[in-house]
N, C-alpha and C. Protein backbone atom coordinates (compact mmCIF):
# COMPACT_ATOMS: atom_id res chain seq x y z
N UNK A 1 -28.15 40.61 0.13
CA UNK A 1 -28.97 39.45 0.44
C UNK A 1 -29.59 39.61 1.83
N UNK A 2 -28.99 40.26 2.99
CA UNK A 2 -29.03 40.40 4.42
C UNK A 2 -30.71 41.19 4.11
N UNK A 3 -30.61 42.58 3.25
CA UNK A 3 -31.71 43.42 3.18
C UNK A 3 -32.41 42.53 2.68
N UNK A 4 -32.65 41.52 1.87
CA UNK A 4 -33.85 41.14 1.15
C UNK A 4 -34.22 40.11 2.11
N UNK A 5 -33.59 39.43 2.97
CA UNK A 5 -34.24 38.25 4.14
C UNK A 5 -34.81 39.21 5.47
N UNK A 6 -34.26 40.64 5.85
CA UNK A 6 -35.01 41.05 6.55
C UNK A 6 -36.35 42.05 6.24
N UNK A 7 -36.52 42.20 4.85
CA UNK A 7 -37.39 42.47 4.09
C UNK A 7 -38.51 41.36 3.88
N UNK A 8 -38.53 40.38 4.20
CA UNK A 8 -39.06 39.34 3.98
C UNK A 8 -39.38 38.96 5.38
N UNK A 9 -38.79 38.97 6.14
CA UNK A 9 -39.18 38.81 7.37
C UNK A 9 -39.89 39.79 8.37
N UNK A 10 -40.04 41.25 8.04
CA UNK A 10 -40.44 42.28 8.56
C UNK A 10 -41.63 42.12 7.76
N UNK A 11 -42.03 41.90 6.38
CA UNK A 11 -42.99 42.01 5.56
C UNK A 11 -44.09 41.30 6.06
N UNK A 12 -43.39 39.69 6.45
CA UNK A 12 -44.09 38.49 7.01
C UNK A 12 -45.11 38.66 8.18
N UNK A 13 -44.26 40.00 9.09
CA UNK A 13 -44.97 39.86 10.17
C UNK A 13 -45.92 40.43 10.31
N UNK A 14 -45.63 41.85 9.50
CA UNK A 14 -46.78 42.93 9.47
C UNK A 14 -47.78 42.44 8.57
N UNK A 15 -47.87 41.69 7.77
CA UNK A 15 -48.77 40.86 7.02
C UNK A 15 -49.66 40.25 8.09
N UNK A 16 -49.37 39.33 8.68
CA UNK A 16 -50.08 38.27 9.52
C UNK A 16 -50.84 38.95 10.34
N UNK A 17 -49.65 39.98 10.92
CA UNK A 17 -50.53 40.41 11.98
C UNK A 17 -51.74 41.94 11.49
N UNK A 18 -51.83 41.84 10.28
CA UNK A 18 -53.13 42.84 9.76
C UNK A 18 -54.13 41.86 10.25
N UNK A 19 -55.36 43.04 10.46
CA UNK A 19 -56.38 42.68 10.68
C UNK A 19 -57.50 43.44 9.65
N UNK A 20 -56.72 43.00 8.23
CA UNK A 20 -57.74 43.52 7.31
C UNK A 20 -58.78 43.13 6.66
N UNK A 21 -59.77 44.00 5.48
CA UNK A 21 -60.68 42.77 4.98
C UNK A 21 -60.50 42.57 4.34
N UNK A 22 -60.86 41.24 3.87
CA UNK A 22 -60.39 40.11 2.73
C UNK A 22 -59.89 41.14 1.03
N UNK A 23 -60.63 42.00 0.81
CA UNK A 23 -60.67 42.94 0.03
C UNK A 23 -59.04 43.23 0.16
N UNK A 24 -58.88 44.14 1.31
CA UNK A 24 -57.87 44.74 1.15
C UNK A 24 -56.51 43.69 2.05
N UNK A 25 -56.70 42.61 2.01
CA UNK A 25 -55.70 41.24 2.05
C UNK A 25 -55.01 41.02 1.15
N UNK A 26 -56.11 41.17 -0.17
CA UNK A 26 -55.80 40.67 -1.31
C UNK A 26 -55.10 41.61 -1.99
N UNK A 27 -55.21 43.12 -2.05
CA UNK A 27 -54.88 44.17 -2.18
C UNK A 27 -53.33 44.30 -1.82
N UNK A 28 -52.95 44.06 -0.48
CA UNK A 28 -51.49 44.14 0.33
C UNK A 28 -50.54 42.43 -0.43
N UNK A 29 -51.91 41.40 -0.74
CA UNK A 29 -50.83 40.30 -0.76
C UNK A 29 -50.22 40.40 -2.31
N UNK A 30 -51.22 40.82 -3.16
CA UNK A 30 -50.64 41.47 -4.41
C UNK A 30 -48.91 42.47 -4.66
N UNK A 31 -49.66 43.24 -3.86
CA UNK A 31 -48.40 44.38 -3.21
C UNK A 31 -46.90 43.56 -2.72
N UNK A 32 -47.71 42.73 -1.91
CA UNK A 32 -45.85 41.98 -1.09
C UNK A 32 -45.33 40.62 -1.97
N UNK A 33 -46.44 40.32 -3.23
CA UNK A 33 -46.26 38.72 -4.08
C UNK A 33 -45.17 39.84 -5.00
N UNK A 34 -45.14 41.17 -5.90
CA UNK A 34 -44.37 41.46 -7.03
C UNK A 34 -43.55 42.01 -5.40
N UNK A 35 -43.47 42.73 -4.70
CA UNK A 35 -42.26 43.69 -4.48
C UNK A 35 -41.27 42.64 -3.88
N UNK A 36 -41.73 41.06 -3.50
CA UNK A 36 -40.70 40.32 -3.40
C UNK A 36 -39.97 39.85 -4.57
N UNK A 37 -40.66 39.61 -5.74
CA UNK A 37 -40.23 39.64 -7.00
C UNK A 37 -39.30 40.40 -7.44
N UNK A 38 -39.88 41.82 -7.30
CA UNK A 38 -38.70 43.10 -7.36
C UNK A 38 -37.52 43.15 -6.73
N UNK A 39 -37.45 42.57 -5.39
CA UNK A 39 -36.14 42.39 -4.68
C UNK A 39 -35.53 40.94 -5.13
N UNK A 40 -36.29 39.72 -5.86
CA UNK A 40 -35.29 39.05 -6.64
C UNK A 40 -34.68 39.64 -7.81
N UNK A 41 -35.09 40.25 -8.44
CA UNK A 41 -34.85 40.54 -10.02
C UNK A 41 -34.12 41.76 -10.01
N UNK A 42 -33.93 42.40 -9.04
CA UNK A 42 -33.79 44.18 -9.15
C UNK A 42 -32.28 44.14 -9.45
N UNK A 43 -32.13 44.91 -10.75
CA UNK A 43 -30.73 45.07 -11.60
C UNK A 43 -30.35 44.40 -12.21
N UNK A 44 -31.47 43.17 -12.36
CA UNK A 44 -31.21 42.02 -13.54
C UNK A 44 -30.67 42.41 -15.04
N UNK A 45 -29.92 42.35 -15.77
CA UNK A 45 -29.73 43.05 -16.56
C UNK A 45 -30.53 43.24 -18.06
N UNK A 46 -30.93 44.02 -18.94
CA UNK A 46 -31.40 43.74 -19.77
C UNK A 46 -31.16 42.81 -21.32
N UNK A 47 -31.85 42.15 -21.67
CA UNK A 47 -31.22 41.26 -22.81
C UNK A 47 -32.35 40.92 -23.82
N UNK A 48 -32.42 41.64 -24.74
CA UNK A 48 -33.55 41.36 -25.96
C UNK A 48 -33.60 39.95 -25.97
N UNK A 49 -35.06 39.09 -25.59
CA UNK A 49 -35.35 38.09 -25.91
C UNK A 49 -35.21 37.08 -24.58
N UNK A 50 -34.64 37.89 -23.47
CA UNK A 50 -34.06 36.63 -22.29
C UNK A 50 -35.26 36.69 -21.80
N UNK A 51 -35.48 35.65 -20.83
CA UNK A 51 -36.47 35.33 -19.70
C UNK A 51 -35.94 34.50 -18.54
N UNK A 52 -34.59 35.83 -17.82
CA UNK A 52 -34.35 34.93 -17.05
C UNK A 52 -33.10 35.87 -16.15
N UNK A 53 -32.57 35.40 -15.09
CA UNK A 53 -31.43 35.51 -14.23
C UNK A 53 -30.41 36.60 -15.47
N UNK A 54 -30.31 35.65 -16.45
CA UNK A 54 -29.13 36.45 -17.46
C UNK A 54 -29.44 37.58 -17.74
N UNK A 55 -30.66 37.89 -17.98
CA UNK A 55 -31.33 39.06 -18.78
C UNK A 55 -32.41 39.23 -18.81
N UNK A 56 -33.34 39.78 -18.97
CA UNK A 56 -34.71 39.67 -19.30
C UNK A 56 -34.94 41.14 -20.15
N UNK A 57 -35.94 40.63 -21.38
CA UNK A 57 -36.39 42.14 -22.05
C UNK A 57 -37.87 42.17 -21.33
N UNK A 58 -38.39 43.36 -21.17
CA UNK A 58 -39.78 43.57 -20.80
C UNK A 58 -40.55 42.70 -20.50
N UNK A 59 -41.03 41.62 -21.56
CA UNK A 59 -42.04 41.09 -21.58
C UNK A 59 -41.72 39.97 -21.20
N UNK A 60 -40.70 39.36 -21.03
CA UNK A 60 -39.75 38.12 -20.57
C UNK A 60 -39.89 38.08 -18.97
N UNK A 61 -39.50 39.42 -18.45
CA UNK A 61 -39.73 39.85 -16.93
C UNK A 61 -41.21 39.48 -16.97
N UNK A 62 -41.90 40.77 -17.14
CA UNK A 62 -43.41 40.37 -17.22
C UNK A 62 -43.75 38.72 -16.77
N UNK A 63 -43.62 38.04 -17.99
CA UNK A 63 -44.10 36.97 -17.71
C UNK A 63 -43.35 36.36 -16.50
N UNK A 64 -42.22 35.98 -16.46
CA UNK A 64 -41.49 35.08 -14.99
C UNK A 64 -42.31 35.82 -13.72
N UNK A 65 -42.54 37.08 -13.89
CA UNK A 65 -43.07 37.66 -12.18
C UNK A 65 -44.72 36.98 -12.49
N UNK A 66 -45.46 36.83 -13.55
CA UNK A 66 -46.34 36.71 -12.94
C UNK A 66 -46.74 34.98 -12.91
N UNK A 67 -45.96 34.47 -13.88
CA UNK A 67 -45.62 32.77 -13.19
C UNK A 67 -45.23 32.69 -11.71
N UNK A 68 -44.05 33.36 -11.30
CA UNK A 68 -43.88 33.18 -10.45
C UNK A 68 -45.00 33.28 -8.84
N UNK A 69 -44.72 34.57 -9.39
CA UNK A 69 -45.96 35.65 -8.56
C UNK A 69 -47.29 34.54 -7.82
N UNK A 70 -47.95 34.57 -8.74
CA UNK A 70 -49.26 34.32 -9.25
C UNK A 70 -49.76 33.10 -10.29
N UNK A 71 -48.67 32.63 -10.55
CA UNK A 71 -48.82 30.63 -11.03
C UNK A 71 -50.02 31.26 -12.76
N UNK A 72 -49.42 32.23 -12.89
CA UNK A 72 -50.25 32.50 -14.02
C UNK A 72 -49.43 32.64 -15.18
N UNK A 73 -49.69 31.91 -15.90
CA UNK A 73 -49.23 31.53 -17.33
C UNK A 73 -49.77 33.12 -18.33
N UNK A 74 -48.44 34.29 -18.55
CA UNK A 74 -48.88 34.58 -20.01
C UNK A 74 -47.88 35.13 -20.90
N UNK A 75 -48.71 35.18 -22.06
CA UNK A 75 -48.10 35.09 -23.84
C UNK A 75 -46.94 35.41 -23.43
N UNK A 76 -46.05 35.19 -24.48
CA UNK A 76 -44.24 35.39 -24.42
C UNK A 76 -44.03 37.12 -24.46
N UNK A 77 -45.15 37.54 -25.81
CA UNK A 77 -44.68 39.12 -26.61
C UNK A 77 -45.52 40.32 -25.53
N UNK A 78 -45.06 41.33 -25.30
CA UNK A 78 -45.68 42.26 -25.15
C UNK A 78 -47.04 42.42 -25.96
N UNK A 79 -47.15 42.21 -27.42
CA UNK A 79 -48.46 42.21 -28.52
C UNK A 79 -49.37 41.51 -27.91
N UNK A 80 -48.77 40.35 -27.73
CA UNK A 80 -49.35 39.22 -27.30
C UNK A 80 -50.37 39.63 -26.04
N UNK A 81 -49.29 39.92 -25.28
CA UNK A 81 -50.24 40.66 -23.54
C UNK A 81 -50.87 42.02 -23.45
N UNK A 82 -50.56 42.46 -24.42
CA UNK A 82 -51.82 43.76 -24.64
C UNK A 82 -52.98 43.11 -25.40
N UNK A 83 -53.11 41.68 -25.62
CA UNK A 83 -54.53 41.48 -26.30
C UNK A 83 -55.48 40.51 -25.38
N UNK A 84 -54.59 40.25 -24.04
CA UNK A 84 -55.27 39.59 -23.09
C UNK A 84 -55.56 40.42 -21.51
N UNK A 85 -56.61 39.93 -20.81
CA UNK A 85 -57.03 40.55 -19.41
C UNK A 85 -58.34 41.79 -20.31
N UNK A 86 -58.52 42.92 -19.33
CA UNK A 86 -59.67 43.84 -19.18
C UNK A 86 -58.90 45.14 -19.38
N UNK A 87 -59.23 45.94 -20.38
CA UNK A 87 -58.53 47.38 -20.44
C UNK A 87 -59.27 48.04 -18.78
N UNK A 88 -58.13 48.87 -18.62
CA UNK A 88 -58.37 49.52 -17.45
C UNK A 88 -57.68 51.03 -17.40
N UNK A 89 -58.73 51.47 -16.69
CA UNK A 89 -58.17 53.19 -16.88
C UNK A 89 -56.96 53.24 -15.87
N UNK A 90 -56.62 54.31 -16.06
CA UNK A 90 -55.13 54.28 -15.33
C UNK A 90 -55.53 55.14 -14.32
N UNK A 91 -56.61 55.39 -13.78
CA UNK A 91 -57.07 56.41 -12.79
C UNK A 91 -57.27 55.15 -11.58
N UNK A 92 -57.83 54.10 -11.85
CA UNK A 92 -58.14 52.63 -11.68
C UNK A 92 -57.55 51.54 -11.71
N UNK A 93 -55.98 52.29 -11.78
CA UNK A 93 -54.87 50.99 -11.77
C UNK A 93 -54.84 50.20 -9.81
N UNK A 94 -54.78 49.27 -10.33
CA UNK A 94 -54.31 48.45 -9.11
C UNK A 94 -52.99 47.37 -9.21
N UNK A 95 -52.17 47.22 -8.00
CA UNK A 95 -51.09 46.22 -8.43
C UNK A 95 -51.36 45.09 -8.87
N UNK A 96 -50.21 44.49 -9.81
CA UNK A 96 -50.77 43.78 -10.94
C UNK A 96 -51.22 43.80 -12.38
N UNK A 97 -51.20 44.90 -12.36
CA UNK A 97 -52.49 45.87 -13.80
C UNK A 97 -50.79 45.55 -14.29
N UNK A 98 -50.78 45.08 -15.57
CA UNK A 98 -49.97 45.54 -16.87
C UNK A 98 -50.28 46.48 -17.47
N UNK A 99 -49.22 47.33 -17.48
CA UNK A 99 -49.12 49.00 -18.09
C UNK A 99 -48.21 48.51 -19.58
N UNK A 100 -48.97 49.37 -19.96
CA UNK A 100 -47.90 49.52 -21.78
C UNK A 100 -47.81 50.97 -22.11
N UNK A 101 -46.65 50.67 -22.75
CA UNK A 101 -46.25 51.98 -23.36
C UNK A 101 -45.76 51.81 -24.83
N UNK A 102 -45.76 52.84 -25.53
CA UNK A 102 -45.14 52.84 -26.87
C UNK A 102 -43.78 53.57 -26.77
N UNK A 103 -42.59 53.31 -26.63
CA UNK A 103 -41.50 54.58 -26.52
C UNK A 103 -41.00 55.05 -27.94
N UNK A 104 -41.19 53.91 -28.88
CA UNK A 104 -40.87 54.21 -30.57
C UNK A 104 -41.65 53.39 -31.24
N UNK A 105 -41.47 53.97 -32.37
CA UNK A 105 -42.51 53.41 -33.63
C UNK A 105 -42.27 52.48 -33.81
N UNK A 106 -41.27 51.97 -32.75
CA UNK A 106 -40.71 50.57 -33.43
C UNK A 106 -40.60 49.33 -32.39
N UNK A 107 -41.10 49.70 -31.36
CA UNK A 107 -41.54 48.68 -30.54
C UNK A 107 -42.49 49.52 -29.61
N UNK A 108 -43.23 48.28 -28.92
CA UNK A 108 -43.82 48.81 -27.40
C UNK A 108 -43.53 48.27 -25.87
N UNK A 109 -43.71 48.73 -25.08
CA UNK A 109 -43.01 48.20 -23.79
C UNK A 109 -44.20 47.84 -22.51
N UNK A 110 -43.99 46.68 -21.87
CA UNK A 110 -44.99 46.09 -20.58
C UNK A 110 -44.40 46.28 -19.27
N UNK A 111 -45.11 46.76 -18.45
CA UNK A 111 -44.45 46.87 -16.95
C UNK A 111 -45.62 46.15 -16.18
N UNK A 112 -45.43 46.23 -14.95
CA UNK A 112 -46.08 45.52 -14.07
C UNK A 112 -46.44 46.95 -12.91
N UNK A 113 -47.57 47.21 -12.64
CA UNK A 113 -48.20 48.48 -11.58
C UNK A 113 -47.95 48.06 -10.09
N UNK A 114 -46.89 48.68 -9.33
CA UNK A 114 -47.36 47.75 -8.01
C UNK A 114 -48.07 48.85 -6.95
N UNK A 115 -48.08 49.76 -7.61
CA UNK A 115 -49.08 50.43 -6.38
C UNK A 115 -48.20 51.99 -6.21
N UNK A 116 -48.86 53.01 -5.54
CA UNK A 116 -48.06 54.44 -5.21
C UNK A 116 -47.37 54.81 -7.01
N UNK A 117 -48.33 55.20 -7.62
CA UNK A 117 -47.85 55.43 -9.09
C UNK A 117 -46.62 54.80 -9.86
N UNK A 118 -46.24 53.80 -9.40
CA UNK A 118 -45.11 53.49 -9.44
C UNK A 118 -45.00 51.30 -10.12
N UNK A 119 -44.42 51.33 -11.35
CA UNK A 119 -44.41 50.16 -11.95
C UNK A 119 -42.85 49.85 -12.11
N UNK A 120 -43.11 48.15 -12.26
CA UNK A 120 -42.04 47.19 -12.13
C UNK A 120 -41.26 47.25 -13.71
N UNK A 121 -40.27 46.51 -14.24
CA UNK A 121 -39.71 46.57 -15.51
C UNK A 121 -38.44 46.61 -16.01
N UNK A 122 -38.65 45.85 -16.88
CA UNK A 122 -36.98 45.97 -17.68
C UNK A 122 -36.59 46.53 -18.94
N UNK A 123 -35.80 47.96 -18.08
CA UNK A 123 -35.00 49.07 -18.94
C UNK A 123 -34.47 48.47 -19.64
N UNK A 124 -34.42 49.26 -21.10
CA UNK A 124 -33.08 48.82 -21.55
C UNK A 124 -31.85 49.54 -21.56
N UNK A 125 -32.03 50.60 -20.65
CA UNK A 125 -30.90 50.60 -20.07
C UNK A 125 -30.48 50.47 -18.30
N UNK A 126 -31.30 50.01 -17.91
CA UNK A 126 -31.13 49.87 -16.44
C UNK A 126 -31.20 48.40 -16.40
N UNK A 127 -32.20 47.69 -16.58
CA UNK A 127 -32.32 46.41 -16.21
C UNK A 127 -33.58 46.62 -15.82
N UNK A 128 -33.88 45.47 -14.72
CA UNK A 128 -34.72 45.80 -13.74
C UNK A 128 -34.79 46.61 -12.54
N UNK A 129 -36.07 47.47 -12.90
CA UNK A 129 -35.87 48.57 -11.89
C UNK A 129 -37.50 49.32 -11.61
N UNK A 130 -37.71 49.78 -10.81
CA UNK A 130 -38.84 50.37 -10.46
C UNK A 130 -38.85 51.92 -10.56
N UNK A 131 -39.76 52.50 -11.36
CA UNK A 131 -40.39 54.07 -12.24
C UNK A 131 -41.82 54.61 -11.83
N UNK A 132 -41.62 55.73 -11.96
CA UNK A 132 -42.75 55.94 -11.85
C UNK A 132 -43.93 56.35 -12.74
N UNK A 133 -45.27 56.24 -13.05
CA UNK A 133 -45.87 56.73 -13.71
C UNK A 133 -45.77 57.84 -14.33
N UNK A 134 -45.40 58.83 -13.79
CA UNK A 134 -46.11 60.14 -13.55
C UNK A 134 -44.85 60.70 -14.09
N UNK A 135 -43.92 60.10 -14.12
CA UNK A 135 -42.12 60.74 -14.95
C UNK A 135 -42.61 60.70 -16.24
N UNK A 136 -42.08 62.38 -16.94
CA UNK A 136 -42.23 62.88 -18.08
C UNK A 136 -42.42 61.65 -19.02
N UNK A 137 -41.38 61.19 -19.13
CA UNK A 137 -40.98 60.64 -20.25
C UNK A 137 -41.81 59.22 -20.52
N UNK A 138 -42.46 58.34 -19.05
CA UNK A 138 -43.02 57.47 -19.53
C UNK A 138 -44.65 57.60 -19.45
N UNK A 139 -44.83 59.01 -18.97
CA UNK A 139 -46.05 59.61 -19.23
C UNK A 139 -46.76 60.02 -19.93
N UNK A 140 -45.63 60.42 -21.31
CA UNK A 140 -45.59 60.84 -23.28
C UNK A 140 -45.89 59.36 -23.74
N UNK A 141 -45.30 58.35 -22.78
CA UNK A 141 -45.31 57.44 -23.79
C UNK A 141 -45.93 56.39 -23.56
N UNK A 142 -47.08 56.65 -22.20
CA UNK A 142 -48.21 55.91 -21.84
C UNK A 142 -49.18 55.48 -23.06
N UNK A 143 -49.36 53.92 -23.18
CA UNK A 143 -50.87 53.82 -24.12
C UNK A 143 -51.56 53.23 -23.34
N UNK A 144 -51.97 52.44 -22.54
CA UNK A 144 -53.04 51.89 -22.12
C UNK A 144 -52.74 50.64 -20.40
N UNK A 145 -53.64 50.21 -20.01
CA UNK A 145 -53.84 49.24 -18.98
C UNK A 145 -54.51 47.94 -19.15
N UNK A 146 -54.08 46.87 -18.53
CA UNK A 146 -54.86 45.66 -18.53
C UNK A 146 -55.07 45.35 -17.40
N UNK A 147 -56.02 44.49 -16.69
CA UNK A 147 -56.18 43.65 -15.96
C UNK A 147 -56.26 42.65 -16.05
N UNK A 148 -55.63 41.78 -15.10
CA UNK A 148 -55.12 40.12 -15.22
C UNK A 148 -56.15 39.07 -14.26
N UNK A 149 -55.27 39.94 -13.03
CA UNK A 149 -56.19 39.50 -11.59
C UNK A 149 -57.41 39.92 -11.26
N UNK A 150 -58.00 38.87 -10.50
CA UNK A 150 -59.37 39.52 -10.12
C UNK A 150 -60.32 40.39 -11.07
N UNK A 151 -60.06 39.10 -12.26
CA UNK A 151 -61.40 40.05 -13.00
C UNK A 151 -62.69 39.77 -12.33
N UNK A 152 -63.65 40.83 -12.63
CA UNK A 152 -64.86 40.30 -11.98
C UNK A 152 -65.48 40.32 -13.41
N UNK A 153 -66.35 39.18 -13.38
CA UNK A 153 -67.10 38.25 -15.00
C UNK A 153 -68.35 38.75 -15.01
């Protein structure tokens, strides 16, 4: 708990005291809205169907970070959130971007991008935990990107 209040308080300062442009404000406040998220949730355990402290499956996480996050309401299912926001190339990911993957024929999986190749999510066998793109295994089993935030219309 000690690391996550001085994480929060070191974050706070170097925040304020940027002198960036609005562009890249929005860019860093994205960045510090999930990785505080990440330091609530991190090792949450996994639980088909939870949305919450007890457990969370993928898309359960998903949604609480970006209610939380970002006061943005979406769908319950992974299906569901691959049919909303802007496909986006993954060359062109920014934090925020929902990443999907297929790992079996028998389901598909949602993470959250927070930036440095590297996305938010709940394993089912880790919990919540932070991966990287670019690892074999969720690189086979990359399908696509969305955008949520900052669409431009």
């Amino acid at each position: 708990m000690y690391k996550f209040w001085l994480f929060l308080l070191v974050s706070t300062l170097l925040f304020t005291s940027c002198n960036a442009s609005k562009k890249t404000a929005n860019y860093v406040t994205t960045q510090h809205k999930l990785e505080l998220q990440y330091q609530l949730y991190k090792g949450v355990k996994y639980k088909y169907g939870g949305t919450g402290k007890r457990g969370f499956d993928c898309s359960g996480f998903t949604q609480k970070v970006y209610h939380n996050a970002f006061d943005v309401q979406l769908p319950r299912t992974t299906e569901a959130m691959a049919k909303v926001g802007q496909k986006v190339s993954n060359k062109k990911l920014k934090p925020g971007d929902l990443v999907f993957f297929r790992p079996s024929r028998k389901y598909n999986h949602v993470g959250i991008f927070i930036g440095d190749d590297t996305f938010i999510h709940s394993s089912t066998s880790k919990g919540v935990i932070k991966s990287k793109m670019d690892n074999p295994y969720w690189n086979k089993k990359y399908k696509h990107a969305k955008r949520i935030l900052n669409i431009k219309k």
